[in-house]
C-alpha atoms as a PDB file:
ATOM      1  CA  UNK A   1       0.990  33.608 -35.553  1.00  0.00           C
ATOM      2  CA  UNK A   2      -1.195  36.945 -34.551  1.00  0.00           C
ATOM      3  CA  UNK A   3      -0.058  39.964 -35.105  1.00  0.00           C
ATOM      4  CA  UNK A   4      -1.574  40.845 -31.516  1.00  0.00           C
ATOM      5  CA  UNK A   5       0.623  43.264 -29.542  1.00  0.00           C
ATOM      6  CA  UNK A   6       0.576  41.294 -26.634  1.00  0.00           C
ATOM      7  CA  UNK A   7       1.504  38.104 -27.611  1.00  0.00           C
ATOM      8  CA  UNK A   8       3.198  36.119 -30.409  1.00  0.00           C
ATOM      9  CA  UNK A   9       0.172  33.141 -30.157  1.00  0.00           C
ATOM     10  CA  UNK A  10      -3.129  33.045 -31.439  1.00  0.00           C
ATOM     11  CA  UNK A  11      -4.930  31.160 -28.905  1.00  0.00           C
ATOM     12  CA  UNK A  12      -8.349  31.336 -30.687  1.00  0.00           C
ATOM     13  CA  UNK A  13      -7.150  29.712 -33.807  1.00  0.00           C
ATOM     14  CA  UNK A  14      -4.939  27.107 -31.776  1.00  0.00           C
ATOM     15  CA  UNK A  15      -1.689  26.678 -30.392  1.00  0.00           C
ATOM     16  CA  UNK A  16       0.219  23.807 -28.622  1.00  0.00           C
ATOM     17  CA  UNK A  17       1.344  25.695 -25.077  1.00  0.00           C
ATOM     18  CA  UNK A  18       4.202  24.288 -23.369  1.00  0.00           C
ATOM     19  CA  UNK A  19       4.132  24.745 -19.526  1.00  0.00           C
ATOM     20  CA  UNK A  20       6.594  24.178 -16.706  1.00  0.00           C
ATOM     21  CA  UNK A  21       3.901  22.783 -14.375  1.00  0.00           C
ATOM     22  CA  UNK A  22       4.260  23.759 -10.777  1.00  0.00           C
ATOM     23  CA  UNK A  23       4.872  21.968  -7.431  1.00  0.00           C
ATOM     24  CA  UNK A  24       1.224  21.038  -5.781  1.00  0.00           C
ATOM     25  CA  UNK A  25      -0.435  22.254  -8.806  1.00  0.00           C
ATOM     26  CA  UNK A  26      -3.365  20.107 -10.685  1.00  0.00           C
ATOM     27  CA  UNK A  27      -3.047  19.704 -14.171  1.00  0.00           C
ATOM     28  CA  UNK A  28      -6.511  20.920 -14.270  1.00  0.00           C
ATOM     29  CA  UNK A  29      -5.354  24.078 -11.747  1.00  0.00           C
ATOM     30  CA  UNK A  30      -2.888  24.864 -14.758  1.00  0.00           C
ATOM     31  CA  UNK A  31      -5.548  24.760 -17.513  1.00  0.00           C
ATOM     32  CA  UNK A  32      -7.945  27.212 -15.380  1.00  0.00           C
ATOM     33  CA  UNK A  33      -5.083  30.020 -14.468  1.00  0.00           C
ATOM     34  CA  UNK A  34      -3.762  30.257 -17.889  1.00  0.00           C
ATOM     35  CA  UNK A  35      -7.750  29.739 -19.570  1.00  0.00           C
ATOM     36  CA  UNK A  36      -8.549  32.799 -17.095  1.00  0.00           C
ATOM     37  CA  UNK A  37      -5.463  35.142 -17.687  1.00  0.00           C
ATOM     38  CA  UNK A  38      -5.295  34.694 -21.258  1.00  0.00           C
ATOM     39  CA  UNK A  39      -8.678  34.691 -21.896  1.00  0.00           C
ATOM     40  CA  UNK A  40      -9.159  31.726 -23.951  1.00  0.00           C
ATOM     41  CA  UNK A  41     -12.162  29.916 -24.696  1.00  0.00           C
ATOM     42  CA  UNK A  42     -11.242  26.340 -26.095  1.00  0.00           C
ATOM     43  CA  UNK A  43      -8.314  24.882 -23.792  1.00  0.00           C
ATOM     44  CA  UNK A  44      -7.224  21.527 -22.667  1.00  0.00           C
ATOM     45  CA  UNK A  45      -4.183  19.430 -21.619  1.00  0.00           C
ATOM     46  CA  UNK A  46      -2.331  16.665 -22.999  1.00  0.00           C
ATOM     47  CA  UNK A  47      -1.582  14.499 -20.236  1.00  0.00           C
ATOM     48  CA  UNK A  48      -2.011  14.798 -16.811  1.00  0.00           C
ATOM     49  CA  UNK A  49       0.442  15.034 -14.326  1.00  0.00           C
ATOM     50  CA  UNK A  50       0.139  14.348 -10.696  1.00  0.00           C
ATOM     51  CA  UNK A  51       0.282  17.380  -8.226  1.00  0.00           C
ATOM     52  CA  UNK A  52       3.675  16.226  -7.017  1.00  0.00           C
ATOM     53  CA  UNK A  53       5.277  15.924 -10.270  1.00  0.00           C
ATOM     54  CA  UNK A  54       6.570  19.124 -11.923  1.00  0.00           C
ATOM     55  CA  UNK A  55       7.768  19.664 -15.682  1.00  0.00           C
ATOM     56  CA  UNK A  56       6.315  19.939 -19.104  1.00  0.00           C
ATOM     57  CA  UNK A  57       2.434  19.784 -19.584  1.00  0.00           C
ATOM     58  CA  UNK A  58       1.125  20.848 -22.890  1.00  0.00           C
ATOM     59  CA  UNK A  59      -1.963  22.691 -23.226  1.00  0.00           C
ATOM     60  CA  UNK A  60      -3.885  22.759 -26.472  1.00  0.00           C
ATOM     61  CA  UNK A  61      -6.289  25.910 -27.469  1.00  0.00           C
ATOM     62  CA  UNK A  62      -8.463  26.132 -30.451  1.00  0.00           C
ATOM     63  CA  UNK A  63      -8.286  24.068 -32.820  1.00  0.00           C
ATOM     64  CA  UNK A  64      -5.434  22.517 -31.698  1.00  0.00           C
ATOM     65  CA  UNK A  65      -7.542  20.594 -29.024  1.00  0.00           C
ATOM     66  CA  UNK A  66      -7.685  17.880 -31.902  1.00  0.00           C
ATOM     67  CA  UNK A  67      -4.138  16.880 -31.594  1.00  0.00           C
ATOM     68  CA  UNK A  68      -4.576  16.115 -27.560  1.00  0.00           C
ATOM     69  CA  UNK A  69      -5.048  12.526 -28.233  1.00  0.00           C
ATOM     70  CA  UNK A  70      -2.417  12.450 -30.648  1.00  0.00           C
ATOM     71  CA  UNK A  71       0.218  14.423 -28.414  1.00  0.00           C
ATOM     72  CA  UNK A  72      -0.343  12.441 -25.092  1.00  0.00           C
ATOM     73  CA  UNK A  73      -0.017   8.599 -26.973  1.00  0.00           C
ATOM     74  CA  UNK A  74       3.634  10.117 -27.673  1.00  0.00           C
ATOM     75  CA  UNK A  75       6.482   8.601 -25.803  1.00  0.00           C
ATOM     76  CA  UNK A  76       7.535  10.454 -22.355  1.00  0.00           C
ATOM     77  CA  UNK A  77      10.475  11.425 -20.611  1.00  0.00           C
ATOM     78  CA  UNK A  78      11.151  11.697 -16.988  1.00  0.00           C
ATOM     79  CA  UNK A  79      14.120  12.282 -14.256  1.00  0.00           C
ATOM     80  CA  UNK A  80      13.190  11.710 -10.746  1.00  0.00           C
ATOM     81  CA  UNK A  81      14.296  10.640  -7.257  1.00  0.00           C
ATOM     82  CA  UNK A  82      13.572   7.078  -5.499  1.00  0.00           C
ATOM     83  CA  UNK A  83      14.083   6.918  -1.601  1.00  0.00           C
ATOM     84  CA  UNK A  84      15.568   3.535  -0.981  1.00  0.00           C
ATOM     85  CA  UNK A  85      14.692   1.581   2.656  1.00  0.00           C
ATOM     86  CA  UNK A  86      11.383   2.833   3.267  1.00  0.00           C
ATOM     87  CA  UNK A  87       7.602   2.438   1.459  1.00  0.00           C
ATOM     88  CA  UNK A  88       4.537   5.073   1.519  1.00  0.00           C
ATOM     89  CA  UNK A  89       1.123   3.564   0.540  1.00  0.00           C
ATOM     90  CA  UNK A  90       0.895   6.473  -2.062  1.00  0.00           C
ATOM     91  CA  UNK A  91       4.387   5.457  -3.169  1.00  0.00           C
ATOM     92  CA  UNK A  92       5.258   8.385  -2.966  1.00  0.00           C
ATOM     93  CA  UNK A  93       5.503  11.734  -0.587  1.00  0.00           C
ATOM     94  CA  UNK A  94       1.261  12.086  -0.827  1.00  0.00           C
ATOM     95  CA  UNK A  95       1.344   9.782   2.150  1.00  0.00           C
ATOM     96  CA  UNK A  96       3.608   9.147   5.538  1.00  0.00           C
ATOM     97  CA  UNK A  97       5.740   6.132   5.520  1.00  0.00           C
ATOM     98  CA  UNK A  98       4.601   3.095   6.276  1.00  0.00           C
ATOM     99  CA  UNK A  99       8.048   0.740   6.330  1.00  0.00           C
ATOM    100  CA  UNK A 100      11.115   0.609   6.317  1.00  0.00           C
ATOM    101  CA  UNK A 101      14.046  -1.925   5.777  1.00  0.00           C
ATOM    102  CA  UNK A 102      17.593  -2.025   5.330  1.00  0.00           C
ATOM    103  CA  UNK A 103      19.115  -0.809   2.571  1.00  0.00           C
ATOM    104  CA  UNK A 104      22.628  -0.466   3.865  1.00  0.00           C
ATOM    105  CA  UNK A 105      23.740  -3.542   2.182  1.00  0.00           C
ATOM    106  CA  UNK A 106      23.154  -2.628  -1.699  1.00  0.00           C
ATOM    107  CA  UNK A 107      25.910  -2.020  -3.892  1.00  0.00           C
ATOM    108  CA  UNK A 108      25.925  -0.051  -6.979  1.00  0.00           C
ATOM    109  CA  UNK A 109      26.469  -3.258  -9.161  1.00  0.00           C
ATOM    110  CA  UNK A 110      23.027  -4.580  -7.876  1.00  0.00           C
ATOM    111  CA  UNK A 111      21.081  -1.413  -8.204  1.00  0.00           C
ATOM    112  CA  UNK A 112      22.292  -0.659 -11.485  1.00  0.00           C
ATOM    113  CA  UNK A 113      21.505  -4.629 -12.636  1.00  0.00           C
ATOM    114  CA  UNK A 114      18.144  -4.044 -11.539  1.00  0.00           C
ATOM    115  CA  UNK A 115      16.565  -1.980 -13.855  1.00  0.00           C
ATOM    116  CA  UNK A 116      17.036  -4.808 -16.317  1.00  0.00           C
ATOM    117  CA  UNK A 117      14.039  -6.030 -15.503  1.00  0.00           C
ATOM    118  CA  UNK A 118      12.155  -3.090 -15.807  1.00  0.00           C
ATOM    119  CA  UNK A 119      13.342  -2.668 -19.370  1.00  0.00           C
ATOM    120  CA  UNK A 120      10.857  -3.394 -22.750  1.00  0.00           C
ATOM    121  CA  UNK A 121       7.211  -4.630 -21.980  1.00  0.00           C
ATOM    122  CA  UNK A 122       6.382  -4.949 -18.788  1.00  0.00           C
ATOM    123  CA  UNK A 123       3.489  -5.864 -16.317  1.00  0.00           C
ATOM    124  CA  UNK A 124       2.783  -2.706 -13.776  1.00  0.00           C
ATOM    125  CA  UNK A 125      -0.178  -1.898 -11.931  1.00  0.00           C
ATOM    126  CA  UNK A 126      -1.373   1.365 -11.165  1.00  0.00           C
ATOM    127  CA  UNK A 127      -0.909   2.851  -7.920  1.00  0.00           C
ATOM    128  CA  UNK A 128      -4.885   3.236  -5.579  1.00  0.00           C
ATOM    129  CA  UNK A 129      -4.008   6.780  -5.529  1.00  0.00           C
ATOM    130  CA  UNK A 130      -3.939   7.039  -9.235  1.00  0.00           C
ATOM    131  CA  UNK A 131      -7.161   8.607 -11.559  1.00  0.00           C
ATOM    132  CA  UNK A 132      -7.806   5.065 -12.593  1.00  0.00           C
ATOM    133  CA  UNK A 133     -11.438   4.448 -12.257  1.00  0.00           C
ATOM    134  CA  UNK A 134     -13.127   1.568 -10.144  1.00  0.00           C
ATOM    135  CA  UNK A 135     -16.898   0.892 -10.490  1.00  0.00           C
ATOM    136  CA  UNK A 136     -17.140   4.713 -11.870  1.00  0.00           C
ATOM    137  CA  UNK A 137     -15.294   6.408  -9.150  1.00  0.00           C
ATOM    138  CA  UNK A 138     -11.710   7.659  -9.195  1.00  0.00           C
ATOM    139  CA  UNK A 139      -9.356   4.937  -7.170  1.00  0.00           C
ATOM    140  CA  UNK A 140      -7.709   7.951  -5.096  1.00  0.00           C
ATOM    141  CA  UNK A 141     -10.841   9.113  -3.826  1.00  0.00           C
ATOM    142  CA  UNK A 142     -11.603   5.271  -2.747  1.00  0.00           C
ATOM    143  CA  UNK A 143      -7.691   5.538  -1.566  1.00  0.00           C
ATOM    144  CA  UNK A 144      -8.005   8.887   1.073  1.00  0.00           C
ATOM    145  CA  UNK A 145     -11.080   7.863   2.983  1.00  0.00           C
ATOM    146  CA  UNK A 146      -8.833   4.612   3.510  1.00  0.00           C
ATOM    147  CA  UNK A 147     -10.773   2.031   1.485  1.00  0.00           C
ATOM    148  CA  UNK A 148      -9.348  -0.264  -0.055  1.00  0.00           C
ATOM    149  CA  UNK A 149      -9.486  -1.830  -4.213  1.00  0.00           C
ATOM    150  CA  UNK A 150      -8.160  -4.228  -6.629  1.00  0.00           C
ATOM    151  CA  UNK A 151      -6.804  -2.518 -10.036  1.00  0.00           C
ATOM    152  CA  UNK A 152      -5.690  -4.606 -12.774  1.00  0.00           C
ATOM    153  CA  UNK A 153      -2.071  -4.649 -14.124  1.00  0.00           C
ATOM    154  CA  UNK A 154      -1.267  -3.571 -17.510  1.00  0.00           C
ATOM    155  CA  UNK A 155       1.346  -3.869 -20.185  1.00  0.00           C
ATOM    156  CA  UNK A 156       3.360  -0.435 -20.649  1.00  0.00           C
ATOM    157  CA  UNK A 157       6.895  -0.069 -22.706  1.00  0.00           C
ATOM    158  CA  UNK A 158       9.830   1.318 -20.630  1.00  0.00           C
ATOM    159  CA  UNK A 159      12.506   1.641 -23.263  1.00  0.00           C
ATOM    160  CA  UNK A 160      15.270   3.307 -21.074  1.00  0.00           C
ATOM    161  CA  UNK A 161      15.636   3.243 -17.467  1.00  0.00           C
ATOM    162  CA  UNK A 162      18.812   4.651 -16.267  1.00  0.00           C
ATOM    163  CA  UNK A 163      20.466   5.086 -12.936  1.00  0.00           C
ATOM    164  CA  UNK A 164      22.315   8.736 -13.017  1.00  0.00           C
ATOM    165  CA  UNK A 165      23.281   9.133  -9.514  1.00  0.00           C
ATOM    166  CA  UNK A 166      23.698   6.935  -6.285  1.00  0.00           C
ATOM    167  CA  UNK A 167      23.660   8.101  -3.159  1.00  0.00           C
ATOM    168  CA  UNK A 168      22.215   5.962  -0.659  1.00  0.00           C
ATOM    169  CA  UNK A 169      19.637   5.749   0.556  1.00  0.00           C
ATOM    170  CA  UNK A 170      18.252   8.464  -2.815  1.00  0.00           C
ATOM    171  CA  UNK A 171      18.984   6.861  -6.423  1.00  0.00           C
ATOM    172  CA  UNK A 172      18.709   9.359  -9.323  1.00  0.00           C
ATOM    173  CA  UNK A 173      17.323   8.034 -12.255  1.00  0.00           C
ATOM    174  CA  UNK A 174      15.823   9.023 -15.854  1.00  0.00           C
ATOM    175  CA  UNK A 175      13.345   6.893 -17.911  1.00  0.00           C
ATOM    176  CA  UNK A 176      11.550   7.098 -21.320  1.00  0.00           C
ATOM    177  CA  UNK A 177       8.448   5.121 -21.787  1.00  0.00           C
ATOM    178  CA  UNK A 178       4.992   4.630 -23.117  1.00  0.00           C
ATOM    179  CA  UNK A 179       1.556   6.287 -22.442  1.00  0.00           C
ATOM    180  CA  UNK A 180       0.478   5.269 -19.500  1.00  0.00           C
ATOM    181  CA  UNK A 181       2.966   3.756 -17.637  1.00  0.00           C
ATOM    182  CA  UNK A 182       3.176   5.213 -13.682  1.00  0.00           C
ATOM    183  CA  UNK A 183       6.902   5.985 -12.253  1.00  0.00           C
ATOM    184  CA  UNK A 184       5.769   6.017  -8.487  1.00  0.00           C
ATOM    185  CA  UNK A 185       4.427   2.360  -9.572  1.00  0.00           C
ATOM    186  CA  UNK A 186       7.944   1.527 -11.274  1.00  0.00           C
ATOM    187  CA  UNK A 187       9.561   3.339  -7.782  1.00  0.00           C
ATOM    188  CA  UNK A 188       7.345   0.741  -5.623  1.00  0.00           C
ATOM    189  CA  UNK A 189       8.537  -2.749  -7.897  1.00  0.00           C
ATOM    190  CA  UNK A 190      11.557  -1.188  -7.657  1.00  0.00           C
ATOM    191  CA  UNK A 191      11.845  -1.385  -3.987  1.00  0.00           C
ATOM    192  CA  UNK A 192      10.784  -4.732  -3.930  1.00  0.00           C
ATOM    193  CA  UNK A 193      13.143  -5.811  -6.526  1.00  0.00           C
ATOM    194  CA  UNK A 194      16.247  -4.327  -4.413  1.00  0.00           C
ATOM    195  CA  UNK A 195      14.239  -6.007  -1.153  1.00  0.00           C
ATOM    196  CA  UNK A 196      14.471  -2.871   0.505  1.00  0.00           C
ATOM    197  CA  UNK A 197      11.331  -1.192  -0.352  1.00  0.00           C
ATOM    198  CA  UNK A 198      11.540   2.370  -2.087  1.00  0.00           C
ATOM    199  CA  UNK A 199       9.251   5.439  -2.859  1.00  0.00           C
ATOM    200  CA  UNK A 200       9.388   8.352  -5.239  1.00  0.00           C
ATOM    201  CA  UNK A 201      10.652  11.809  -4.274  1.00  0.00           C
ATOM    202  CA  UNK A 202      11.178  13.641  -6.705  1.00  0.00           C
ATOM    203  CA  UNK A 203       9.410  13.646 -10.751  1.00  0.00           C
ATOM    204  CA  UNK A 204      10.391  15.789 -13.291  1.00  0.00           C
ATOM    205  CA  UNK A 205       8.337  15.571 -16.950  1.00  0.00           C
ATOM    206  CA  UNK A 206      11.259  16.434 -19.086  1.00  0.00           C
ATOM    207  CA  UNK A 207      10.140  15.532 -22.652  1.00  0.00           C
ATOM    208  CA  UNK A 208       6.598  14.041 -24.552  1.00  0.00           C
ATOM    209  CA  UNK A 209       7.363  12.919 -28.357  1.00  0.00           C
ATOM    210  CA  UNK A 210       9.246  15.907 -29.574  1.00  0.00           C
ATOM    211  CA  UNK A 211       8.185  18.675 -27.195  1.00  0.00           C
ATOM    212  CA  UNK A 212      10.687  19.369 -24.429  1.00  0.00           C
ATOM    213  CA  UNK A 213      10.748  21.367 -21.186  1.00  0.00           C
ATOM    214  CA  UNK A 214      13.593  23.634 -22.175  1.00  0.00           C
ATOM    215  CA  UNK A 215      10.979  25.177 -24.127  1.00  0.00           C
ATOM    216  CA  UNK A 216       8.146  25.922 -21.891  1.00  0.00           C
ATOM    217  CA  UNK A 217       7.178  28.649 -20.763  1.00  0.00           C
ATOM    218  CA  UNK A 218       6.632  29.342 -16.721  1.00  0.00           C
ATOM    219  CA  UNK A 219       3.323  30.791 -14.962  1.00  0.00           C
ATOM    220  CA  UNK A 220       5.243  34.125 -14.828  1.00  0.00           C
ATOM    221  CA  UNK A 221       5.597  34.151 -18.058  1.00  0.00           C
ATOM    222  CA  UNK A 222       2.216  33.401 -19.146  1.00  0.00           C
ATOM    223  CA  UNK A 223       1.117  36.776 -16.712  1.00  0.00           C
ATOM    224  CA  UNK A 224       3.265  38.369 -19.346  1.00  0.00           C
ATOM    225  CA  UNK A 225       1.264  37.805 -21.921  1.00  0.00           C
ATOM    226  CA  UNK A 226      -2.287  38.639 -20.618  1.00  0.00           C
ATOM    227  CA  UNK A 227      -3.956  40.490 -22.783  1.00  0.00           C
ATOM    228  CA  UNK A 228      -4.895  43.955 -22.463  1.00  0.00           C
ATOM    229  CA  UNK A 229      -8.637  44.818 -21.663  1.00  0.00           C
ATOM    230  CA  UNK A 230     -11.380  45.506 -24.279  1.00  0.00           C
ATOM    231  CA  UNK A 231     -11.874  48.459 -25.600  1.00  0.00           C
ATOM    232  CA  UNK A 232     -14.752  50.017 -23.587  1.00  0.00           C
ATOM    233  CA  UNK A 233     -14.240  47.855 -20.330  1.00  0.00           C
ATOM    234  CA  UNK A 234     -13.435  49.614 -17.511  1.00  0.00           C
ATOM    235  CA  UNK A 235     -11.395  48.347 -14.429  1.00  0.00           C
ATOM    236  CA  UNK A 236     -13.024  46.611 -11.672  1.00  0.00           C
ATOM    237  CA  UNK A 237     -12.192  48.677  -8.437  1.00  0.00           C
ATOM    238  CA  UNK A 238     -10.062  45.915  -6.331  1.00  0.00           C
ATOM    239  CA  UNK A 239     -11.160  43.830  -4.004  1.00  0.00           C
ATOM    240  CA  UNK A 240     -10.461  43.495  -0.520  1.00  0.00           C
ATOM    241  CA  UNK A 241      -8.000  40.565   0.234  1.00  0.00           C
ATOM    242  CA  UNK A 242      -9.646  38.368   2.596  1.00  0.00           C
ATOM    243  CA  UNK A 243      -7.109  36.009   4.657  1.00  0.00           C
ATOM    244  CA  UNK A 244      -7.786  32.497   3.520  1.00  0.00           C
ATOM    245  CA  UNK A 245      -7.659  28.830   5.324  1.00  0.00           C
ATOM    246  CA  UNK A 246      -4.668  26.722   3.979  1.00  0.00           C
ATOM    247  CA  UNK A 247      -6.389  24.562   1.199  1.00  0.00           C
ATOM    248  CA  UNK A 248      -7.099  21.335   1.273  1.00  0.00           C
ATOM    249  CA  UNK A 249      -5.988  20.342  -2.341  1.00  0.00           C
ATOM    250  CA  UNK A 250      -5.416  17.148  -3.860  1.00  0.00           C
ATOM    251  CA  UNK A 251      -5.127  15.139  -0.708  1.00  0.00           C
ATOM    252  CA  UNK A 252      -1.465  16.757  -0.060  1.00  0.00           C
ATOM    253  CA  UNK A 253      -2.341  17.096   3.917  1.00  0.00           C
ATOM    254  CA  UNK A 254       0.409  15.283   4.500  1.00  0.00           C
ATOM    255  CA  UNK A 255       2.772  17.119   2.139  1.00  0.00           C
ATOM    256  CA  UNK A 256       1.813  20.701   3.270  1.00  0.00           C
ATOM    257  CA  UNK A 257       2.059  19.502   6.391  1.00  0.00           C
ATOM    258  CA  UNK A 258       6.014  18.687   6.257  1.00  0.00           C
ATOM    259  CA  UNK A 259       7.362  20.748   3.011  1.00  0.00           C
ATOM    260  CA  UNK A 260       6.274  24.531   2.125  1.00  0.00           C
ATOM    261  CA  UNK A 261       4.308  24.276  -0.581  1.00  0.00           C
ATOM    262  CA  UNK A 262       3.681  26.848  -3.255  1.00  0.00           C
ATOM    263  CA  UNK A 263      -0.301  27.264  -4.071  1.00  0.00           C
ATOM    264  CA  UNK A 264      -1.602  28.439  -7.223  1.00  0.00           C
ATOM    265  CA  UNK A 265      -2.635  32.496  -7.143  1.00  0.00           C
ATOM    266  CA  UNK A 266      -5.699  32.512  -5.295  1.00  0.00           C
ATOM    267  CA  UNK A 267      -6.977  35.693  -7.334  1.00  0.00           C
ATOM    268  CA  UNK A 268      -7.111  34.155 -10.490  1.00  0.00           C
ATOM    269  CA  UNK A 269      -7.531  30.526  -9.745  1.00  0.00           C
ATOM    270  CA  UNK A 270      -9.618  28.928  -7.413  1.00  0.00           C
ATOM    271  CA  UNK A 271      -9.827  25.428  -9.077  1.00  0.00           C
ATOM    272  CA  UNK A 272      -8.963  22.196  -7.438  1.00  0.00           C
ATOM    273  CA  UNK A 273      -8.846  18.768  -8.319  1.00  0.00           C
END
């Protein structure tokens, strides 16, 4: 570790950063604010996750950037929220809803008996709005300007999928599975394995291999540790805040719409996906 004042890491020769990821944030928003306020040349993330989704994302600086492909083919942890009775075409809260169907009947027996056969490898395509790439473009981009696109199913590992709370029409659930697999996909078969359609909520990244979120640090946290200035570099005078349009980020028009949303610090970090 450096024996800088400031901090206990030493970016420059590589560290694996553990983040609490915000609500709305990019994972690429993440990687700019803490590149800009700590200064650091060499950064990138292991594994995105979508702007809805909060929880651990690890960044990698120096010459820890190696170990990114290493770190993200680890197996993940999450603990989310599925909305029982009614379907987005996002599959999740990106997007209004789009159906709904009774869901009044289910019992717990049934729900839990479910998720049987979304245990061990399994078939699962990715959502449109996902970063999977048709014909060279990104299929969310095809997705928002309301075209539409065939992606191809894949094989992905669920080992556990458990139901931790039922409370109709919201199940509670937690799930550890391979690289690539897509929870608001698993919230959509779901759905249609219950016959009542569902959509996800709520995502939480809670662990990847052995890293876990109850050891992450929070953007707060990394304004902490920015570094002091160079010796010799004066202050910039400060600007004059300028009253800024509500961004459109990420295609969460919808979202900012109907929740209050919390926006990365405009003064340090202008990036969007």
């Amino acid at each position: 570790m450096s024996d800088t004042p400031f901090s206990p890491f030493d970016f420059e020769a590589g560290e694996v950063l553990l983040l609490d990821k915000p609500l709305t944030w990019t994972s690429f928003d993440v990687v700019r604010k803490v590149k800009n306020t700590l200064r650091i040349k060499k950064i990138g993330h292991a594994g995105t996750l979508d702007p809805l989704a909060t929880g651990l994302l690890i960044l990698c600086t120096g010459k820890k950037t190696k170990e990114i492909d290493l770190i993200q083919a680890q197996e993940k942890e999450y603990t989310g929220t599925f909305r029982l009775g009614q379907t987005t075409p996002s599959f999740d809260l990106e997007t209004p809803v789009d159906a709904e169907l009774p869901f009044e009947h289910l019992t717990e027996e049934e729900i839990r008996e479910a998720t049987t056969a979304f245990t061990g490898l399994i078939e699962q395509t990715p959502p449109l709005f996902s970063a999977v790439k048709i014909n060279g473009e990104r299929a969310y981009e095809v997705a928002r300007r309301g075209g539409e696109a065939e992606i191809k199913s894949k094989q992905v590992t669920i080992r556990e999928f458990e139901i931790t709370r039922i409370a109709l029409p919201e199940i509670d659930f937690r799930v550890t599975c391979s690289k690539g697999t897509y929870i608001r996909s698993l919230a959509r078969d779901f759905g249609v394995a219950l016959g009542c359609g569902a959509h996800l909520t709520k995502l939480v990244r809670t662990r990847i291999g052995e890293y876990r979120l109850a050891e992450a640090l929070n953007m707060q946290q990394i304004d902490a540790l920015r570094p002091p200035r160079p010796e010799g570099e004066t202050a910039r005078p400060p600007r004059q805040q300028k009253q800024r349009r509500p961004e459109r980020r990420a295609g969460l028009e919808y979202f900012n719409a109907n929740n209050a949303a919390t926006e990365p610090d405009s003064t340090t970090n202008s990036a969007s996906e």
